[in-house]
Protein backbone atom coordinates (compact mmCIF):
# COMPACT_ATOMS: atom_id res chain seq x y z
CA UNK A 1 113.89 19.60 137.93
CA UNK A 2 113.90 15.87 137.46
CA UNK A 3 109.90 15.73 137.76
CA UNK A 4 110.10 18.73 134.74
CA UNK A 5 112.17 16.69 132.95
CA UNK A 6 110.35 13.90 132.83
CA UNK A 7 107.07 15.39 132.03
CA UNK A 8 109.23 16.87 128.85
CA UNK A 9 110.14 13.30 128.00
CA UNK A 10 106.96 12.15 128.10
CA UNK A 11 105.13 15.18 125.75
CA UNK A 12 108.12 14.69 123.10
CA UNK A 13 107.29 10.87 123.08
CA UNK A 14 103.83 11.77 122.75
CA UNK A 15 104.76 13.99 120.16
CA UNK A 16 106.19 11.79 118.10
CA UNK A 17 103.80 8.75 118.72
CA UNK A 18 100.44 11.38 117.49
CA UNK A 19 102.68 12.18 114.26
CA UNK A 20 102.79 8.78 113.58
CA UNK A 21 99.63 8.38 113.83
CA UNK A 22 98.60 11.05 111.98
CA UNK A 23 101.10 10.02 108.87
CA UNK A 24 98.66 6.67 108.88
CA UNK A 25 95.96 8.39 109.03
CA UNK A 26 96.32 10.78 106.09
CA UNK A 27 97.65 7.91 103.83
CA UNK A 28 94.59 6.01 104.58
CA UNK A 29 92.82 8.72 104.09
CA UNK A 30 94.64 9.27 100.40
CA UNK A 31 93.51 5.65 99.21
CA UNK A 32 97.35 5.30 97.43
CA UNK A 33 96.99 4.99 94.11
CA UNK A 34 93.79 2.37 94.08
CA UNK A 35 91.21 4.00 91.26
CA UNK A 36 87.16 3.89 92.00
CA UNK A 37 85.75 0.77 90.82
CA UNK A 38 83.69 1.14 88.08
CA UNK A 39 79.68 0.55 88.69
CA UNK A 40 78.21 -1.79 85.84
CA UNK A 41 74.66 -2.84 85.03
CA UNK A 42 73.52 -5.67 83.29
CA UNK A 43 70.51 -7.87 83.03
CA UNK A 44 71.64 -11.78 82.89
CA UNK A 45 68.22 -12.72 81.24
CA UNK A 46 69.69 -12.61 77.27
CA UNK A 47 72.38 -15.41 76.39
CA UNK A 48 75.23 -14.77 75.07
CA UNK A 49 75.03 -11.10 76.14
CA UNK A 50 74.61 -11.08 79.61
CA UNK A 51 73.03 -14.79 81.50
CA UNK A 52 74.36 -16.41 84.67
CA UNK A 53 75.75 -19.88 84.69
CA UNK A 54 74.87 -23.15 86.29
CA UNK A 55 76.10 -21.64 89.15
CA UNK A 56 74.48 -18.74 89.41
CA UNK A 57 77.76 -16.47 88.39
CA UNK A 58 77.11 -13.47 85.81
CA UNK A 59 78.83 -14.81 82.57
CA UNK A 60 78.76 -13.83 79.09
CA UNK A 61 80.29 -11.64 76.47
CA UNK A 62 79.47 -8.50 78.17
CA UNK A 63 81.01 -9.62 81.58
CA UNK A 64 84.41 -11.65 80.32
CA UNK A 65 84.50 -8.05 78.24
CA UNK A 66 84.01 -5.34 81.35
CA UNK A 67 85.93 -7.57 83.25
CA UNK A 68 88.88 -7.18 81.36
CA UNK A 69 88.45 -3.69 80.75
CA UNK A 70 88.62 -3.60 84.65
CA UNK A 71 92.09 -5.79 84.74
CA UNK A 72 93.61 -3.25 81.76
CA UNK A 73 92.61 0.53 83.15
CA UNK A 74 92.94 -1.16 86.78
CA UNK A 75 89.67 -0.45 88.21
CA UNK A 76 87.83 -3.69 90.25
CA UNK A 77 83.84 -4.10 88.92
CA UNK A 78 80.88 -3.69 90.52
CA UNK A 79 78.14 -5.71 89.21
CA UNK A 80 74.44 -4.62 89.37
CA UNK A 81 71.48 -6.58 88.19
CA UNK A 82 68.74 -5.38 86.46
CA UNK A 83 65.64 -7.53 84.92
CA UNK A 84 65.06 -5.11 81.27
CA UNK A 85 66.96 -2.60 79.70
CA UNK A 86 64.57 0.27 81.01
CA UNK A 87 66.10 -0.71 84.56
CA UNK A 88 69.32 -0.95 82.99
CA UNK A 89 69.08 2.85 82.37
CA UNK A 90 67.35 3.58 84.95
CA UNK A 91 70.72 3.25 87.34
CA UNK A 92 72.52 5.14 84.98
CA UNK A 93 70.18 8.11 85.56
CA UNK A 94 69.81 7.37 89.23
CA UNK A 95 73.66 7.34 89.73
CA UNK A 96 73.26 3.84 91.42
CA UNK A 97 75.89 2.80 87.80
CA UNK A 98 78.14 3.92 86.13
CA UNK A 99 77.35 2.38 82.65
CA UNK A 100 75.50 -0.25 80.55
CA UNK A 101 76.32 -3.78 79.52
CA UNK A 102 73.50 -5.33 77.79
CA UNK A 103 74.65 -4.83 74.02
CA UNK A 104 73.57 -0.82 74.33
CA UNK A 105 73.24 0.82 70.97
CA UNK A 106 73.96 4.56 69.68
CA UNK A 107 71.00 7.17 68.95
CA UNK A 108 70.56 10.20 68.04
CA UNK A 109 67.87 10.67 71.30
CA UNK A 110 70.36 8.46 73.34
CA UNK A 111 73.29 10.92 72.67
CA UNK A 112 71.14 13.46 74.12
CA UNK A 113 71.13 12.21 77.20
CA UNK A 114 74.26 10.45 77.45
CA UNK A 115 77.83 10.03 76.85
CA UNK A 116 79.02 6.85 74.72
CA UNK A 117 82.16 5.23 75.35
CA UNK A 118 84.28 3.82 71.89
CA UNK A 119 82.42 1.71 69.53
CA UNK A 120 83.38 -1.59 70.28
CA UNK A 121 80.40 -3.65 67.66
CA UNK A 122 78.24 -4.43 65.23
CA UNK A 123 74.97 -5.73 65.17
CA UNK A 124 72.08 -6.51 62.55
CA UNK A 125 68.88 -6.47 64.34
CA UNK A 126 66.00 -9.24 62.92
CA UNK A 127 62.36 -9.56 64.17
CA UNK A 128 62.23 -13.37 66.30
CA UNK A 129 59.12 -14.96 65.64
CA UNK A 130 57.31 -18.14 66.57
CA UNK A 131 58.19 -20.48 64.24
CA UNK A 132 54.38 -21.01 62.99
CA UNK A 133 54.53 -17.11 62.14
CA UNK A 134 55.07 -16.42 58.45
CA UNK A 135 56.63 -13.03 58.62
CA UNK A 136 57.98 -11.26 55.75
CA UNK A 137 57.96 -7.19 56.98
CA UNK A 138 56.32 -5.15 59.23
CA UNK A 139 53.06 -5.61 57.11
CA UNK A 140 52.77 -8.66 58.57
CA UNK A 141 52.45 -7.64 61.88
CA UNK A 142 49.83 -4.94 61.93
CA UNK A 143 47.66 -5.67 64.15
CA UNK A 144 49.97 -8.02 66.42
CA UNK A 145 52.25 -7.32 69.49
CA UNK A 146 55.78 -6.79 69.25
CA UNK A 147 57.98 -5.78 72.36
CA UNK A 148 60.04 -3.20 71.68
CA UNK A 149 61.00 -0.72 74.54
CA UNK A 150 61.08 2.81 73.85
CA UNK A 151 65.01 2.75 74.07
CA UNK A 152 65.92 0.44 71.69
CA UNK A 153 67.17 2.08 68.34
CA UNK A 154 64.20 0.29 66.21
CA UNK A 155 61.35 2.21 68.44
CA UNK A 156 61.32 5.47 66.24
CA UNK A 157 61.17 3.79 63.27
CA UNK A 158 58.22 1.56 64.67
CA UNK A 159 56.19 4.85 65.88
CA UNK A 160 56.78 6.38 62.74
CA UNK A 161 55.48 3.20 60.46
CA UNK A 162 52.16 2.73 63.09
CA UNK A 163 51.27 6.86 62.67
CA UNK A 164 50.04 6.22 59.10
CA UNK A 165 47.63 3.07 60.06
CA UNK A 166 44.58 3.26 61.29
CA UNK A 167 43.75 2.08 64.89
CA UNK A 168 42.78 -1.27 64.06
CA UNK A 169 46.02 -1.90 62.04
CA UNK A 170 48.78 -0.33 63.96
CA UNK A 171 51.14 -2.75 65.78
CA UNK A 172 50.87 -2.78 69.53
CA UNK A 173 54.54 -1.84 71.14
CA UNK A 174 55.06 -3.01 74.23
CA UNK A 175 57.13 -1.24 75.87
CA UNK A 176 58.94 -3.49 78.18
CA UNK A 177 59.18 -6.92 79.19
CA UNK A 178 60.95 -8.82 81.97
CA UNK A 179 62.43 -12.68 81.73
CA UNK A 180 63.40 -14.76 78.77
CA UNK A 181 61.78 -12.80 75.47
CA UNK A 182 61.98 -16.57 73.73
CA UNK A 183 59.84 -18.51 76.37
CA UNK A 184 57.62 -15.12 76.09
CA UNK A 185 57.11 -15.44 72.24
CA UNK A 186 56.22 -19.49 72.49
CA UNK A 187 53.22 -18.32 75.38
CA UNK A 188 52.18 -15.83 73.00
CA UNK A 189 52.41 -12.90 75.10
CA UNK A 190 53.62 -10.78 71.88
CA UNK A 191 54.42 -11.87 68.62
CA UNK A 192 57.63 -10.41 67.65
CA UNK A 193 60.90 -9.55 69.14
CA UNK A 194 63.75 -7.47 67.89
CA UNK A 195 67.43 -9.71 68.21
CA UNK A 196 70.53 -10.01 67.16
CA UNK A 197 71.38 -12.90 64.84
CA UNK A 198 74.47 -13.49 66.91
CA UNK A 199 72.58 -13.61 70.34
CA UNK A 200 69.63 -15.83 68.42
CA UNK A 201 72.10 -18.61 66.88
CA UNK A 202 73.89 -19.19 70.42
CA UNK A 203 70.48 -19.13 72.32
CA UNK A 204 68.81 -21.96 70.09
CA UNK A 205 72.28 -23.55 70.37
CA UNK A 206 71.18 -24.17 73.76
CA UNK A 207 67.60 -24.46 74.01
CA UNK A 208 65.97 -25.18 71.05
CA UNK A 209 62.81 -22.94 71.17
CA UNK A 210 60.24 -22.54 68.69
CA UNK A 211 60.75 -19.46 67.66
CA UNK A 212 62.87 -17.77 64.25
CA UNK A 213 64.32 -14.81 63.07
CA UNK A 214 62.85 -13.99 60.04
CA UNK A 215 62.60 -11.20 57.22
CA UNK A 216 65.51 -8.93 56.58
CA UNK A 217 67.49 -6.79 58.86
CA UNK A 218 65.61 -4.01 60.55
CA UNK A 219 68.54 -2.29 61.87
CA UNK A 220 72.12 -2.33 62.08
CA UNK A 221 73.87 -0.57 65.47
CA UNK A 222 76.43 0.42 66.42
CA UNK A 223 76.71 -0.76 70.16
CA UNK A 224 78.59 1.26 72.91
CA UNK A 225 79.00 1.47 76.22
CA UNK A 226 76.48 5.19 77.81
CA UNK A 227 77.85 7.20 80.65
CA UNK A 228 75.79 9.88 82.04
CA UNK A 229 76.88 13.54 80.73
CA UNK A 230 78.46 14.21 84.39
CA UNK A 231 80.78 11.13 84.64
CA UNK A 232 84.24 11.14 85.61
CA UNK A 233 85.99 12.13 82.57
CA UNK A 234 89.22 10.05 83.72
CA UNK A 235 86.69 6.81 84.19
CA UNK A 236 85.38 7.30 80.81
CA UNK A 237 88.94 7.68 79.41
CA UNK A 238 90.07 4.15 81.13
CA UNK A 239 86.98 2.83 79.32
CA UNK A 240 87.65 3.92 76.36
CA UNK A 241 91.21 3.25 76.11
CA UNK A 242 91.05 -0.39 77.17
CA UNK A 243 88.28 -0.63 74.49
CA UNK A 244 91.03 0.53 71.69
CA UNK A 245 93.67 -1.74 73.24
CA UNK A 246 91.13 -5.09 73.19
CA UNK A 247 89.89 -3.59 69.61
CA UNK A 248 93.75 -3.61 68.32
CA UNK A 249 95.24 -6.77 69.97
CA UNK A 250 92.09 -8.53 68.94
CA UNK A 251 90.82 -9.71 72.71
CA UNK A 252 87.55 -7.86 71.30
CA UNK A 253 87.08 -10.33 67.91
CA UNK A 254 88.16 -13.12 70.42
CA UNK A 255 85.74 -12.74 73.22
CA UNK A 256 82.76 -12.06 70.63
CA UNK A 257 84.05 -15.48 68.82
CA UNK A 258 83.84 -17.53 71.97
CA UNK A 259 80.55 -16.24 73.25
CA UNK A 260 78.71 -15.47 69.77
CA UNK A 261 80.52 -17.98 67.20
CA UNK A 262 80.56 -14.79 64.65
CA UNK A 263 83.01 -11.49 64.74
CA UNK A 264 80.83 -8.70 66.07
CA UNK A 265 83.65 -6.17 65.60
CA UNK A 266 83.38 -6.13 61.90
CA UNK A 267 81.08 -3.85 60.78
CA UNK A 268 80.05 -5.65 57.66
C-alpha cells in the first residue's frame, strides 16, 4: 500500500509539473500581444531620401519616418538594402519586404500590381543635368541618354514622346542605374536624370556637384508607401493610420522640414 501510494504521489506531481510546462509552452507559442515587424526596403544611395551616415547607419527622411510609424502602430523595423528602385520592388514581389521607402510614387500601372498605403507627399519631378548642358525640354535631349527606370511615373510619358521620332532622334532610356545618379551625370554615363527639387537642393547642400535641375516640372507625384495585393490587411491598416496621425499632428511637415528644408506634405 505504501509503495502504491507513493507511486500516486509521484504521477500527481508529475502531473502538475507537465501542466506547467505546457502553460509555458503555449504562451510562448502565442507570442502575447508582440505584432510582426514590418519588412522595409530602401536603397541609401539618394540623400535626403534614403543615405547612410558617417557611420554607416541608414538615415534620412524615409527612415526617421518608418521608424516612427514603427514606434506609433507598435511594430519593430526590419531594414533591407537595395542598390535601385527595380531591386527595391523586386522584394516586394519576392515577399523578402513588406513595402517601399525610397520616395515611391502612385500609377495607374503601379496600382495594378500593388496596394498603396495613405498619401503622405508631394513631389515636382525636374530633369538634373550637368551644369554645361543647356536644357530647356525634352527637345533637347533627343538623341542623349537619360536614366529613367521603367517604374518611375515619368517612363510612360518618355516612351510615348520617343514613338513619334525617328531612330536617330529618340532619347535613349536607361533603364536602371546603381550608385550616386550625380557622380553618374558628371562621368557622362547619361545625360539627364529625373529628381526632386527637394532631394537636389539638400544633395548640393552637401556636395557641390556639377550638375542642375533645369527646365520646368515634368511631373508632380503623389508618393506612397506599395504593399503587395496579398498583404496583411491589419499591417497595412497600422501603416496607414500612423501615416494620418504624423499627417495631423504635423511629425510628417516636421520630418520633411529637417531632412528636405521645404514642406513635402503640401501639395502645392
Amino acid at each position: 500500500m505504501k509503495f502504491g501510494k507513493k507511486l500516486l504521489s509521484c504521477i500527481l506531481v508529475g502531473a502538475v509539473v507537465m501542466g506547467s510546462l505546457v502553460g509555458c509552452g503555449n504562451k510562448e507559442a502565442s507570442g502575447g500581444d508582440e505584432k510582426a515587424p514590418i519588412k522595409v526596403a530602401t536603397a541609401p544611395i539618394f540623400p535626403p531620401c534614403s543615405y547612410k551616415d558617417d557611420e554607416g547607419n541608414l538615415a534620412g527622411f524615409e527612415h526617421d519616418v518608418f521608424e516612427e510609424i514603427g514606434k506609433r502602430c507598435g511594430r519593430k523595423i526590419e531594414w533591407i538594402e537595395g542598390d535601385s528602385q527595380d531591386a527595391l520592388f523586386g522584394a516586394v514581389d519576392s515577399g523578402k519586404a513588406d513595402t517601399i521607402a525610397f520616395q515611391i510614387s502612385i500609377t495607374d500601372e503601379r496600382k495594378e500590381t500593388y496596394d498603396f498605403s495613405e498619401v503622405y507627399g508631394y513631389n515636382k519631378i525636374f530633369f538634373a543635368v550637368r551644369d554645361d548642358f543647356d536644357y530647356k525640354d525634352l527637345d533637347d535631349l533627343q538623341g542623349k541618354k537619360a536614366n529613367v527606370p521603367p517604374v518611375h511615373s515619368f517612363y510612360p510619358t518618355l516612351e510615348k514622346y520617343n514613338e513619334s521620332l525617328p531612330e536617330d532622334k529618340k532619347i535613349i532610356i536607361i533603364p536602371s542605374d546603381s550608385g550616386s545618379m550625380y557622380e553618374a551625370l558628371e562621368q557622362g554615363r547619361y545625360d539627364a536624370c529625373p529628381i526632386t527639387e527637394a532631394a537636389f537642393k539638400e544633395a548640393m547642400s552637401k556636395k557641390p556637384y556639377k550638375v542642375k535641375i533645369a527646365g520646368e516640372p515634368i511631373v508632380l507625384e503623389e508618393n506612397a508607401y506599395p504593399f503587395s495585393k496579398d498583404a496583411d490587411p491589419e499591417l497595412v491598416k497600422d501603416v496607414n493610420d500612423a501615416i494620418k496621425s504624423m499627417l495631423e499632428d504635423g511629425t510628417m511637415k516636421k520630418l520633411s522640414e529637417q531632412h528636405y528644408k521645404i514642406d513635402v506634405t503640401a501639395k502645392n
